[in-house]
Protein backbone atom coordinates (compact mmCIF):
# COMPACT_ATOMS: atom_id res chain seq x y z
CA UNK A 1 163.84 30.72 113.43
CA UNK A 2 167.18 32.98 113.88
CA UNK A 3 166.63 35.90 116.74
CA UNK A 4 169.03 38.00 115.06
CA UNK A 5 168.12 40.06 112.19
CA UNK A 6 169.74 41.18 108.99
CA UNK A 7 169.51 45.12 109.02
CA UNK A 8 169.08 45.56 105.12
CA UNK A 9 166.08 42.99 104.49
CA UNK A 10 163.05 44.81 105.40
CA UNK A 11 160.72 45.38 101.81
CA UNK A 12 157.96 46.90 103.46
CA UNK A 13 158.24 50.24 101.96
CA UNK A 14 161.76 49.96 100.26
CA UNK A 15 163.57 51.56 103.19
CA UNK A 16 166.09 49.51 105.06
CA UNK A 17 165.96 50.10 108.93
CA UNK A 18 167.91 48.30 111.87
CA UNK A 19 166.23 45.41 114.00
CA UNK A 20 167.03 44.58 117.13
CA UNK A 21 167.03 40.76 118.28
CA UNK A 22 163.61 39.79 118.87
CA UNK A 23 162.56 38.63 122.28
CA UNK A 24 159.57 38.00 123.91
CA UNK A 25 157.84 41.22 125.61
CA UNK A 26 157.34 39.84 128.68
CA UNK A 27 154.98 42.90 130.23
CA UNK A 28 152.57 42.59 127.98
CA UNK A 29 152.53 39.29 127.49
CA UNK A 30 151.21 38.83 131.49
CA UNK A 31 148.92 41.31 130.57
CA UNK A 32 147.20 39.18 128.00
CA UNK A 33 147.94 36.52 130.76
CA UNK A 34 145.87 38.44 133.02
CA UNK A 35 143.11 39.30 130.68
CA UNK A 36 142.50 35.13 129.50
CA UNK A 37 142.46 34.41 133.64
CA UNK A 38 139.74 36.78 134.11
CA UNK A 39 137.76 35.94 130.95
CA UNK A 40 138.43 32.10 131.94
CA UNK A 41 137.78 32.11 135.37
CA UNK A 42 134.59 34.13 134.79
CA UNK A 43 133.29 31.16 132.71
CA UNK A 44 134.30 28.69 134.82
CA UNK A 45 132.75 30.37 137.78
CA UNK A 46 129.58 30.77 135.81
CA UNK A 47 128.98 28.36 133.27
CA UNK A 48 131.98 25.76 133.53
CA UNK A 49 130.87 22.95 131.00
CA UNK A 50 128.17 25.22 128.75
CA UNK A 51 128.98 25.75 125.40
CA UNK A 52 129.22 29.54 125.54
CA UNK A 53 129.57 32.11 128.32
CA UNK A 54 127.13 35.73 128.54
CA UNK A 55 129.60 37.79 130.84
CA UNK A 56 126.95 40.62 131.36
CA UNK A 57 123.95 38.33 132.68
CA UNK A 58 126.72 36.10 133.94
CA UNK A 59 124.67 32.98 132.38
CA UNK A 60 126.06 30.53 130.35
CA UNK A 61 124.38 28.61 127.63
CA UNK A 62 124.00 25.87 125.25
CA UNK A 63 124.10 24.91 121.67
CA UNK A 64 121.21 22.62 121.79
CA UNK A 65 118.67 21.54 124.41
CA UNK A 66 120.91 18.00 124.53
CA UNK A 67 123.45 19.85 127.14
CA UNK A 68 127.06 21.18 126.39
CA UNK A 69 129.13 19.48 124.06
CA UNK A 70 132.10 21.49 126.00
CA UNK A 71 132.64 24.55 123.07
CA UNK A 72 134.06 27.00 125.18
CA UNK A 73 136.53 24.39 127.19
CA UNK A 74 137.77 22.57 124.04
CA UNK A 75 138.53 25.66 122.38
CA UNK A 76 140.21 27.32 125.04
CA UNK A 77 142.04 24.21 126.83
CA UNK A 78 145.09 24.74 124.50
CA UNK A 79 145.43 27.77 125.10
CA UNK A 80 145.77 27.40 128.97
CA UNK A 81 148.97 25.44 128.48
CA UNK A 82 150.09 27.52 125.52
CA UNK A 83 150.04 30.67 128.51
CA UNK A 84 150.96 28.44 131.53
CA UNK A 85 147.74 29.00 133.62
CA UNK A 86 148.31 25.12 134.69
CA UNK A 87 145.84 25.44 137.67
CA UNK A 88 142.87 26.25 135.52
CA UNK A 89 144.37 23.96 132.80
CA UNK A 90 144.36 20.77 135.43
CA UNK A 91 140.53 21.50 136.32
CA UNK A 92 139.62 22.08 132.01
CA UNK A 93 141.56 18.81 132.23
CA UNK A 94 139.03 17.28 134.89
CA UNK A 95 136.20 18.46 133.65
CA UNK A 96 136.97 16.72 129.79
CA UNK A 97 137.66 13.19 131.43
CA UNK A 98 134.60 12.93 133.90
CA UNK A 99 131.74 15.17 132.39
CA UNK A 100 132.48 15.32 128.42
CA UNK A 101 130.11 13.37 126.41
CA UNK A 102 129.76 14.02 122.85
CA UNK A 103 126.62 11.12 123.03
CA UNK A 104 124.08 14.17 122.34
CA UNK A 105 120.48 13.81 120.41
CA UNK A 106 121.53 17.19 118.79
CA UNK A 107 121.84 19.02 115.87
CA UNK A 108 125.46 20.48 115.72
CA UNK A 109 127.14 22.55 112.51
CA UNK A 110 129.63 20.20 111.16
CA UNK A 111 132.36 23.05 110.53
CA UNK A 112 132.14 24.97 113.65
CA UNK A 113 132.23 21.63 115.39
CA UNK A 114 135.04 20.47 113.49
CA UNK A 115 137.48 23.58 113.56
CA UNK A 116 136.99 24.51 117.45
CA UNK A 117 136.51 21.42 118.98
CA UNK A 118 137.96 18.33 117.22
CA UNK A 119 141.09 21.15 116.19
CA UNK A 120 141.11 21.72 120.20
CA UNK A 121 141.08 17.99 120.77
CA UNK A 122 144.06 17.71 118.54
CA UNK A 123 145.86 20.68 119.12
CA UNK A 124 145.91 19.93 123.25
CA UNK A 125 146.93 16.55 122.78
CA UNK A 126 150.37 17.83 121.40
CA UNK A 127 150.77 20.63 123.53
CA UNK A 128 150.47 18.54 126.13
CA UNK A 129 152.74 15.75 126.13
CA UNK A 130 150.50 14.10 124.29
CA UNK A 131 148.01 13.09 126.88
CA UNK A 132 145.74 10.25 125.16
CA UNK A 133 142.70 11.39 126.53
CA UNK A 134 142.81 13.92 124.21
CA UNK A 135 143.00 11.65 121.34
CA UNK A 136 140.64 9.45 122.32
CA UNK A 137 138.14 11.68 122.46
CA UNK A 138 138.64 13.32 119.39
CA UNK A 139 138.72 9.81 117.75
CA UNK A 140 135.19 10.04 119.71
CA UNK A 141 134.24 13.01 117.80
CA UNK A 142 135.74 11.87 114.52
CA UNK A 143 133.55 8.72 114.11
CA UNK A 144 130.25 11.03 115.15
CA UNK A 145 131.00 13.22 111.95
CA UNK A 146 131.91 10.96 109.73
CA UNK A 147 128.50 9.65 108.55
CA UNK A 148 127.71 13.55 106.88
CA UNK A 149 130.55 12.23 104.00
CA UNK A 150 127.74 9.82 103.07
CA UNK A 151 126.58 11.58 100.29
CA UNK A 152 126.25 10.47 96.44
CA UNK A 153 129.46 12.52 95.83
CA UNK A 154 130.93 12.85 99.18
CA UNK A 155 130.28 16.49 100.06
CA UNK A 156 129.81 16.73 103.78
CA UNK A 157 126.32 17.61 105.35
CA UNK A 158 126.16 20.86 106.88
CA UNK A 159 124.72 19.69 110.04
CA UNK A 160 124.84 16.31 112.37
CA UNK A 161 123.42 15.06 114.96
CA UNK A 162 126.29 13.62 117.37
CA UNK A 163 124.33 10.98 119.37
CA UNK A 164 122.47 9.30 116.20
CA UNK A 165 125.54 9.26 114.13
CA UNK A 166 123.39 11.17 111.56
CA UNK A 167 124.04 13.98 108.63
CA UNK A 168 121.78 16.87 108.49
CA UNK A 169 121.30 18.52 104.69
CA UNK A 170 121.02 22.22 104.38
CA UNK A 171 117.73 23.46 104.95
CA UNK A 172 118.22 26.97 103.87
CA UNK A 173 120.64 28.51 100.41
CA UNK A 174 118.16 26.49 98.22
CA UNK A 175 120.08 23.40 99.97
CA UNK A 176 123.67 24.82 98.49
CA UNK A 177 126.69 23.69 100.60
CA UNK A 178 129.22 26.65 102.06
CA UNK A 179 132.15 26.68 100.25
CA UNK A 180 134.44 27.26 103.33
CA UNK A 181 132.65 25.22 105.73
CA UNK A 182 133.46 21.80 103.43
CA UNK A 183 137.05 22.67 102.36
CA UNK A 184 138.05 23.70 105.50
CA UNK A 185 137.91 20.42 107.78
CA UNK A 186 140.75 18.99 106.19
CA UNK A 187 143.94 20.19 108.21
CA UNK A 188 141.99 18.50 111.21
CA UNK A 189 140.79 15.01 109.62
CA UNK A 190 144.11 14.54 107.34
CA UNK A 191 145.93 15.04 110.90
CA UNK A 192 143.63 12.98 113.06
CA UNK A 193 145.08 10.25 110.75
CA UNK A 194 148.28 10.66 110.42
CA UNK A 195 148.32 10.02 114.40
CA UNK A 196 145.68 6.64 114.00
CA UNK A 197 147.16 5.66 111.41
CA UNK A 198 143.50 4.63 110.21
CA UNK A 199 143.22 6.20 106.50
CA UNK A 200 139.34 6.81 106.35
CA UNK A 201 139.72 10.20 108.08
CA UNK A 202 142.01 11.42 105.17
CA UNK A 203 140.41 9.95 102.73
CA UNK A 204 136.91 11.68 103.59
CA UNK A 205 138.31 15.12 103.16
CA UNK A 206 140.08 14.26 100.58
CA UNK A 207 137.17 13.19 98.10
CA UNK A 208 136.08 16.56 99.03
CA UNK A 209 139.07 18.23 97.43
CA UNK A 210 138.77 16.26 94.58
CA UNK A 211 134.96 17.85 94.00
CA UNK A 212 136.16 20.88 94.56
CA UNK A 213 139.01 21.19 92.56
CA UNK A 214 136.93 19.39 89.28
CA UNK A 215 134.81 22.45 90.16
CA UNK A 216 137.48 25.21 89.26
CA UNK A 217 136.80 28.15 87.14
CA UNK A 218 139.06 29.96 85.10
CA UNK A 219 139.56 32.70 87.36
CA UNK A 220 140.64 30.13 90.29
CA UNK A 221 138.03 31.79 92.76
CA UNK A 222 135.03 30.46 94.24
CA UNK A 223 132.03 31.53 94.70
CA UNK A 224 130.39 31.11 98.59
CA UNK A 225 128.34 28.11 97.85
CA UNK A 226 128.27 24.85 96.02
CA UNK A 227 125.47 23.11 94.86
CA UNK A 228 125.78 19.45 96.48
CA UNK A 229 123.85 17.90 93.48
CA UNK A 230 126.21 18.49 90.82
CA UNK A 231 129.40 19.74 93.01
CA UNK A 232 130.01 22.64 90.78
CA UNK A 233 130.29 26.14 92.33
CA UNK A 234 126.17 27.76 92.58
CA UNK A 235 126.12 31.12 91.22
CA UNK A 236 126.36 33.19 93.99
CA UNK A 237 129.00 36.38 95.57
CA UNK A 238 132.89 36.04 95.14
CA UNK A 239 134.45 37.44 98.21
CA UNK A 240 137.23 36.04 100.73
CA UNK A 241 134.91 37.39 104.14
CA UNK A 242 132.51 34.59 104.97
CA UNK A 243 131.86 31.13 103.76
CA UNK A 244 134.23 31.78 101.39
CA UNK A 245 137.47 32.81 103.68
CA UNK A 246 138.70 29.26 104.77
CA UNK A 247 138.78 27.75 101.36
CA UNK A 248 141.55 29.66 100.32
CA UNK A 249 143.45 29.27 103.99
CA UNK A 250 143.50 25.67 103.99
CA UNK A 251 144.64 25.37 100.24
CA UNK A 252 148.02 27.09 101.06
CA UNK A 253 147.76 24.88 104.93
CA UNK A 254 147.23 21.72 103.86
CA UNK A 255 150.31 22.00 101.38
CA UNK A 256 152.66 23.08 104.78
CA UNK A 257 151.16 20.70 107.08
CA UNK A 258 152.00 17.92 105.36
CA UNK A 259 155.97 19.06 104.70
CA UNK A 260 155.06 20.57 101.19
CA UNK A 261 154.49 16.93 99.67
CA UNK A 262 150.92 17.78 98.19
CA UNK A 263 152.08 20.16 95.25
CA UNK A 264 148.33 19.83 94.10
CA UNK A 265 146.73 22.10 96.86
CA UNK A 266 149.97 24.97 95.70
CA UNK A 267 148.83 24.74 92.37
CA UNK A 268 145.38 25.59 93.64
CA UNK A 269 146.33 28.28 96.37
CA UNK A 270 148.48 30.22 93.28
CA UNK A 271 145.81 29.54 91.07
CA UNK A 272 143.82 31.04 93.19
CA UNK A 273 145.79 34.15 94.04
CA UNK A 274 146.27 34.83 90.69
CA UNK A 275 142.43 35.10 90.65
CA UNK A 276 142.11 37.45 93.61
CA UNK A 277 144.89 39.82 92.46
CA UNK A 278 142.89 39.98 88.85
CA UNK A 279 139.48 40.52 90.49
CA UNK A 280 139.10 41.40 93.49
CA UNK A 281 142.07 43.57 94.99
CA UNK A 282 140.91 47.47 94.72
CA UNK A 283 142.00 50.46 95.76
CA UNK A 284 140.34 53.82 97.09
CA UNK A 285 140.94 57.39 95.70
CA UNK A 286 143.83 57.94 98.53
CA UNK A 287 145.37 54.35 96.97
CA UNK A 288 144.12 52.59 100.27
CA UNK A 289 144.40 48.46 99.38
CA UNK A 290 141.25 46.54 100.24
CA UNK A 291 139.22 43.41 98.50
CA UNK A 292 135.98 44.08 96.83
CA UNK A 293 133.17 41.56 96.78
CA UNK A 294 131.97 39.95 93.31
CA UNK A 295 127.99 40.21 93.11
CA UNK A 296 125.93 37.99 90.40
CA UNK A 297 123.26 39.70 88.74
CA UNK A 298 121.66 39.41 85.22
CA UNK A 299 121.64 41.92 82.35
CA UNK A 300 118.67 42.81 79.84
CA UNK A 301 119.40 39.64 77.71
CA UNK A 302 119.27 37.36 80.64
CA UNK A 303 123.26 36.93 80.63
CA UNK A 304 125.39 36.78 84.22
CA UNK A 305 126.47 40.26 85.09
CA UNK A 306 128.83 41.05 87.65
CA UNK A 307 128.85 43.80 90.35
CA UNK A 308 131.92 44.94 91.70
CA UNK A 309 130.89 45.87 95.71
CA UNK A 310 133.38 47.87 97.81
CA UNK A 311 132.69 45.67 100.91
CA UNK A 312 134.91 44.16 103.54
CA UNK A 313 134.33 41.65 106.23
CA UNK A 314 136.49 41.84 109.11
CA UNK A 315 136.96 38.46 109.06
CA UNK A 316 138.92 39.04 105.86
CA UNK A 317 141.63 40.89 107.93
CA UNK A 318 142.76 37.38 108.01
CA UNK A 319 144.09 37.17 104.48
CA UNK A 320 147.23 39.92 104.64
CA UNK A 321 148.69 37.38 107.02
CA UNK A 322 148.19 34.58 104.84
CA UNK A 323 149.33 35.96 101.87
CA UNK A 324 152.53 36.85 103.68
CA UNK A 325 153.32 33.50 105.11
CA UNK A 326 152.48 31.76 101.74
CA UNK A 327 155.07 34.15 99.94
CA UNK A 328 157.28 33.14 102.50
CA UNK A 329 156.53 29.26 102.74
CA UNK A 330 156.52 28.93 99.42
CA UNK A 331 159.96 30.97 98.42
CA UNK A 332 162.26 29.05 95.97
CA UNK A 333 165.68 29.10 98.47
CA UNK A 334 166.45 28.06 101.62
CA UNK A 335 166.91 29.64 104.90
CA UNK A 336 165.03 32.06 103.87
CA UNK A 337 165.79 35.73 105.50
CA UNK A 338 163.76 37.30 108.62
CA UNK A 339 162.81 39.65 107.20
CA UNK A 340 162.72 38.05 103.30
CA UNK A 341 164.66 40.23 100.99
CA UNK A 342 162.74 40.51 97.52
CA UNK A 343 165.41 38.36 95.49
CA UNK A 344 164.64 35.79 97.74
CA UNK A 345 160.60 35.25 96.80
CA UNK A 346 159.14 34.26 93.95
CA UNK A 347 157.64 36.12 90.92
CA UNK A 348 154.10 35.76 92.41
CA UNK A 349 155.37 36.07 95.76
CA UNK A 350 157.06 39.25 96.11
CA UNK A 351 153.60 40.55 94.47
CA UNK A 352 151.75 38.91 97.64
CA UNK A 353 153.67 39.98 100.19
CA UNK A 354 153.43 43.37 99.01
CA UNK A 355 149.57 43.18 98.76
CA UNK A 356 149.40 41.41 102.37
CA UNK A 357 151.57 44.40 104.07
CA UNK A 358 149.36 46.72 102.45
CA UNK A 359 145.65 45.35 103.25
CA UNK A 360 147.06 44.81 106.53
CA UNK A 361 147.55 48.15 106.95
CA UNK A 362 144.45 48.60 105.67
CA UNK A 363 142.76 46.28 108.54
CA UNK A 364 144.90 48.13 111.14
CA UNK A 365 142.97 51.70 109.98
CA UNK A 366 139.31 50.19 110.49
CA UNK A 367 140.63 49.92 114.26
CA UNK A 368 140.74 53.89 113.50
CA UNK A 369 136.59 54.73 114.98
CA UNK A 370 135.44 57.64 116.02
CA UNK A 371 135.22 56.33 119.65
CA UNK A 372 136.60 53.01 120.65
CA UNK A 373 139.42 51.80 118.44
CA UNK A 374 138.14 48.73 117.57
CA UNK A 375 136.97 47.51 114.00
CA UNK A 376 133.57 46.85 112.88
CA UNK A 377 132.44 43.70 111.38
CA UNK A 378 131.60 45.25 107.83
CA UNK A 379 133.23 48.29 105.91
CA UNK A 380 132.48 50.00 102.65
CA UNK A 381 135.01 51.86 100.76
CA UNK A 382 134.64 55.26 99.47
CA UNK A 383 134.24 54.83 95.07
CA UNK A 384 133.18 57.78 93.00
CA UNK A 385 129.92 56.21 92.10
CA UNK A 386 128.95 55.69 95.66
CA UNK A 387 126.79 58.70 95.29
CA UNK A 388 127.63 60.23 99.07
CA UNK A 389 129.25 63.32 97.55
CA UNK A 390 132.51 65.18 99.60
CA UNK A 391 131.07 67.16 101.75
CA UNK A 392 130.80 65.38 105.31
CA UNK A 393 132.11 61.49 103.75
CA UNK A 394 134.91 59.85 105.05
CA UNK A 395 137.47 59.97 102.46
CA UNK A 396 137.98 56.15 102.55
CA UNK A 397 135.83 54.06 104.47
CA UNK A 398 132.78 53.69 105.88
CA UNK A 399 129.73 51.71 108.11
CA UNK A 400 126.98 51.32 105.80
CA UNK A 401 123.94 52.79 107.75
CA UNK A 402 125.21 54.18 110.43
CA UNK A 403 124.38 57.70 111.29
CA UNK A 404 124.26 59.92 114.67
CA UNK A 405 120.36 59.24 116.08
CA UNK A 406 119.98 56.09 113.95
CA UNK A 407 119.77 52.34 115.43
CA UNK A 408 123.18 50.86 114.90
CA UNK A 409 123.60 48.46 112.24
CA UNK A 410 124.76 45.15 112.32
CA UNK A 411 127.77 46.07 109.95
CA UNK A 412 128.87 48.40 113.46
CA UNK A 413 129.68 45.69 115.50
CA UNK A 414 132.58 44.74 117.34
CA UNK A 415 132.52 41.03 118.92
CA UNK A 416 135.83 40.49 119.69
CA UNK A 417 137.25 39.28 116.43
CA UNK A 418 140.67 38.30 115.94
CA UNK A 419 141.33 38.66 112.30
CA UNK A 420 143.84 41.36 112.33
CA UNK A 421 145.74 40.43 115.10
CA UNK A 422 146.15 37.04 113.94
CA UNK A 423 148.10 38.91 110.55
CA UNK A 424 149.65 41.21 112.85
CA UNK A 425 151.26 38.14 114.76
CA UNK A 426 152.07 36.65 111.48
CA UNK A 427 153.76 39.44 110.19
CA UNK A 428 155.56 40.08 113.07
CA UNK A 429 156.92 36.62 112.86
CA UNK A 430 157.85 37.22 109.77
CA UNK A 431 159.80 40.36 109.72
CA UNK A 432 160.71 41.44 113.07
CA UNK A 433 159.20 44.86 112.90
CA UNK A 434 157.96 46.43 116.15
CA UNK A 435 155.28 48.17 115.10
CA UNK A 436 153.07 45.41 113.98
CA UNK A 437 153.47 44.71 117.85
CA UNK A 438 152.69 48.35 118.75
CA UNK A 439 149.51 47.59 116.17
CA UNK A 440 148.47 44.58 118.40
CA UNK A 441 148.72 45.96 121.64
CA UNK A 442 146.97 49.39 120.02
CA UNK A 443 144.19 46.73 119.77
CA UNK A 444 144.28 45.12 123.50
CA UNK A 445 143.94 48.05 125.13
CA UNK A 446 141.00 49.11 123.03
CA UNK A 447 139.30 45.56 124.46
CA UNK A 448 140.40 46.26 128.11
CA UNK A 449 139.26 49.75 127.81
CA UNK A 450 135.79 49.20 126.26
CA UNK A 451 134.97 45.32 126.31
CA UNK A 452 136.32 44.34 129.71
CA UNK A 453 133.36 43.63 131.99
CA UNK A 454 134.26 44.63 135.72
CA UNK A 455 132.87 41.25 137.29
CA UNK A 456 134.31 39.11 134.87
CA UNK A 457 134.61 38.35 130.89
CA UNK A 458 134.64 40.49 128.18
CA UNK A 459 131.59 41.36 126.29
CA UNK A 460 130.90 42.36 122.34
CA UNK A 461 130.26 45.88 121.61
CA UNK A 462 127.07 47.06 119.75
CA UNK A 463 128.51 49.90 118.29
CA UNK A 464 131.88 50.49 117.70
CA UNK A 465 131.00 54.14 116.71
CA UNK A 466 129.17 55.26 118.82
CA UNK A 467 129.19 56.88 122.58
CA UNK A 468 128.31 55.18 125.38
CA UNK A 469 129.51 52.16 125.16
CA UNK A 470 126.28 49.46 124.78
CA UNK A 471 127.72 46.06 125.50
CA UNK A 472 126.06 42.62 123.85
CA UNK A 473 125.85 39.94 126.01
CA UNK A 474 128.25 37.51 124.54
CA UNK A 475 132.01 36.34 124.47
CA UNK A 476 132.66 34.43 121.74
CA UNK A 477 134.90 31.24 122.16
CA UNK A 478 137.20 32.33 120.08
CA UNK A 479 137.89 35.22 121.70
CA UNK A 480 140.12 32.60 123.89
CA UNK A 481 141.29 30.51 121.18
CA UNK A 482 142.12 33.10 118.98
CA UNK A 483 142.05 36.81 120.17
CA UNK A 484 144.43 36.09 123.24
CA UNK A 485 146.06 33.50 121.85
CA UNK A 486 147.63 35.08 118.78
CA UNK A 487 148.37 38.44 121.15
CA UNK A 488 150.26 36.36 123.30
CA UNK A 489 152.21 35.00 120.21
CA UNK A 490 152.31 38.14 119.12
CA UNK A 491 154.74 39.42 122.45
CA UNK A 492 156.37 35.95 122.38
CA UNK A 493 160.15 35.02 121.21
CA UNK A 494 159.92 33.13 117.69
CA UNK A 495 160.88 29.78 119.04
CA UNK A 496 157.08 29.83 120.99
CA UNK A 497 155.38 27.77 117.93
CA UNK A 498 157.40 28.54 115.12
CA UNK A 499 156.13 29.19 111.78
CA UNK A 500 158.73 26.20 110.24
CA UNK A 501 157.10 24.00 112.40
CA UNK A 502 153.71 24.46 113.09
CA UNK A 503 149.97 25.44 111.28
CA UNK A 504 147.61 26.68 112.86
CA UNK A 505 144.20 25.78 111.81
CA UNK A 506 141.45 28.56 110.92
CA UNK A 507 140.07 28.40 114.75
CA UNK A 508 144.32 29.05 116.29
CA UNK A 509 144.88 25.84 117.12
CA UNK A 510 148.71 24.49 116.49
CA UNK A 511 149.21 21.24 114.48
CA UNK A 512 152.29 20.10 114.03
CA UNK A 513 154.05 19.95 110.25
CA UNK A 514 154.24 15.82 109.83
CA UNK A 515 155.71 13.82 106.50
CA UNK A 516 152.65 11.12 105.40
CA UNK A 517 153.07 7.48 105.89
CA UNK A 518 151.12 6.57 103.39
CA UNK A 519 150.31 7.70 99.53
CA UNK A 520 148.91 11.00 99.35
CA UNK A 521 147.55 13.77 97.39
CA UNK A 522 145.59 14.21 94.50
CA UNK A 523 146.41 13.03 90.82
């Protein structure tokens, strides 16, 4: 990627302004240096080996009674080379070739294993050299997963149980599958063999997509669940926040990971964009961008009714990043410009960018609370049916439930999501613009200030709205893999994992862009 800039190319809001040559922001960078060292060292002083870390109580704990299947170290481990803390990197290093074991009687979710830990597996093994202890255990892992594709149509199982080798069915959704938890372990398997060599991996997944795609409706989305019986998509809520989110990220992700040879998974990302721009892109009375939620519901004659909701996950603060970098990725020329001048994107894609920077900026303003800065999990948007009247409502947004005196609800969380900042990195990358960095570090100050815990780690926050500050005992792992991580990208120079080169997969972890060696792709 070039570090100068072209001073008439930025279509944010139609007004060209000079940029500067981008370099890395070295300050804050070693600030988000310095907060991964003392969330890290916290863990490893506490809990070094358990599967996640409770700052407050200073415990760490387990996934299942079978001991750690090393969550919070696989996750993190790229990360500590990615940021140069080689010291704790050499003893995450240690602890993977002596203690890891992935030979557990327990019942582990087949996604959440897949994106955080077999990802990590993969991801480390490049950024380091490519140590093969890496890869060998993440061929390991592979094989342990593999048996919940044995199913009549080969939809994975939701859960497994790593030392028996054995798939778990859903127990709960009247036994529906998630719709993002089986079309999003493909970046991961696809690359696991492209570096074996061994074509079962790839294949696996594959079959998948091919359920999934003969399951298409005509308005490209998907709902949040499939029904494993039949593979078509159950009746149940269109939204792009959870179980749903995923899908759509590795349909664009699998077509740039493997050098833009599968033009199948394009013609399904488009599809589906065209979809989400039709149905589920709103807009509030002050012309704020968000995505509504599609809710299934039946009328007097017994026919399928839809309900438009004004809700949005945080976790779909995601989404204005991808849709950027797709417009981008996907542009019709070469060389494309930093930023991309409008003649230079597609039809569709000039339309997506657009949308992206303005839902971004939309993410960025649930940062906006009364008391912290920092977004909760769930928002509502203001609609004139809502029935809250003018008088004391926000104008735009809102948590559902929450009220001074009232128990918080769990819509008011904060717990340490990195959704925003990951599109804030992205569209940094992509148009050189400072402010999306003065949005980011807007944001890591608001975590220092009000989730930093004193002796170590960073904790959730109950209620983003609300004063004091009541801390939940947890720290995600992805608060390493993803929250630091993409800040530190964020204040890095573009050459630090460029976009040309690498994806990242949902959980932050790098994969290099590869060409297949063998036939690929669905027909």
């Amino acid at each position: 990627m070039k570090a100068t800039r072209k001073p008439q190319s930025v279509p944010l809001d139609g007004k060209p302004r000079h940029l500067r040559t981008v370099a890395a922001d070295v300050e804050k960078q070693q600030a988000v240096v310095e907060a991964f060292r003392h969330a890290w060292l916290a863990y490893e002083k506490d809990a070094m080996g358990c599967d996640a870390y409770h700052p407050v109580s200073k415990l760490g704990s387990n996934l299942t009674h079978a001991g750690g299947i090393g969550y919070m170290i696989l996750d993190a481990i790229d990360s500590l080379v990615l940021l140069g803390l080689d010291e704790e990197y050499q003893r995450a290093r240690e602890w993977v070739a002596t203690e890891l074991s992935f030979d557990r009687d327990g019942i582990y979710n087949t996604f959440e294993t897949t994106i955080r830990i077999l990802g990590g597996l993969l991801s480390v093994y490049e950024l380091s050299g490519r140590d093969s202890l890496y890869l060998e255990k993440a061929i390991d892992l592979a094989d342990r997963l593999m048996p919940v594709f044995e199913t009549h149509n080969g939809l994975p199982l939701t859960m497994v149980n790593l030392g028996l080798r054995q798939g778990i069915p859903e127990k709960h959704h009247n036994g529906w599958v998630s719709t993002s938890e089986i079309a999003t372990l493909q970046l991961e398997f696809k690359y696991l063999s492209h570096l074996t060599g061994d074509q079962k991996y790839w294949n696996a997944v594959e079959k998948v997509m091919e359920v999934v795609r003969e399951a298409r409706t005509h308005t490209g989305l998907a709902s949040i669940f499939i029904d494993p019986v039949d593979g078509k998509f159950a009746l149940s809520d269109i939204r792009l926040g959870s179980r749903a989110d995923s899908y759509y990220e590795y349909l664009l992700k699998q077509y740039l990971l493997t050098n833009k040879t599968e033009s199948v998974y394009l013609d399904m990302y488009e599809d589906a964009m065209r979809g989400v721009h039709a149905h589920l892109i709103s807009r509030t009375r002050s012309n704020m961008t968000y995505t509504s939620e599609l809710v299934p519901g039946h009328g007097p004659d017994g026919d399928v009714t839809w309900l438009l909701a004004p809700k949005q996950d945080h976790l779909v603060c995601f989404f204005p990043g991808l849709l950027m970098l797709g417009a981008v990725m996907t542009a019709p020329v070469m060389n494309i410009s930093t930023p991309p001048r409008f003649h230079e994107l597609s039809e569709h894609g000039r339309k997506d960018w657009l949308t992206g920077v303005r839902l971004l900026e939309t993410c960025v303003k649930t940062h906006d609370t009364q008391t912290y800065g920092l977004s909760p999990e769930i928002v509502h948007f203001r609609i004139d049916s809502d029935g809250m009247g003018d008088s004391s409502a926000p104008q735009d947004w809102y948590i559902k439930g929450a009220a001074p005196g009232k128990p918080a609800p769990y819509d008011a969380r904060y717990i340490l999501r990195p959704e925003t900042i990951e599109s804030l990195f992205i569209a940094f990358r992509l148009t050189g613009d400072e402010r999306f960095r003065r949005f980011g570090w807007d944001i890591f100050q608001a975590i220092e200030a009000h989730c930093r815990v004193e002796t170590g780690g960073y904790a959730s926050v109950w209620n983003v709205d609300a004063s004091p500050v009541i801390r939940l005992d947890n720290m995600e792992t992805f608060f390493l893999s993803e929250t630091l991580k993409y800040l530190y990208l964020l204040f890095s120079d573009p050459n630090t994992l460029p976009l040309e080169d690498y994806v990242f997969n949902t959980e932050a972890h790098p994969l290099p862009i590869f060409q297949p060696t063998f036939e690929t792709g669905l027909q």
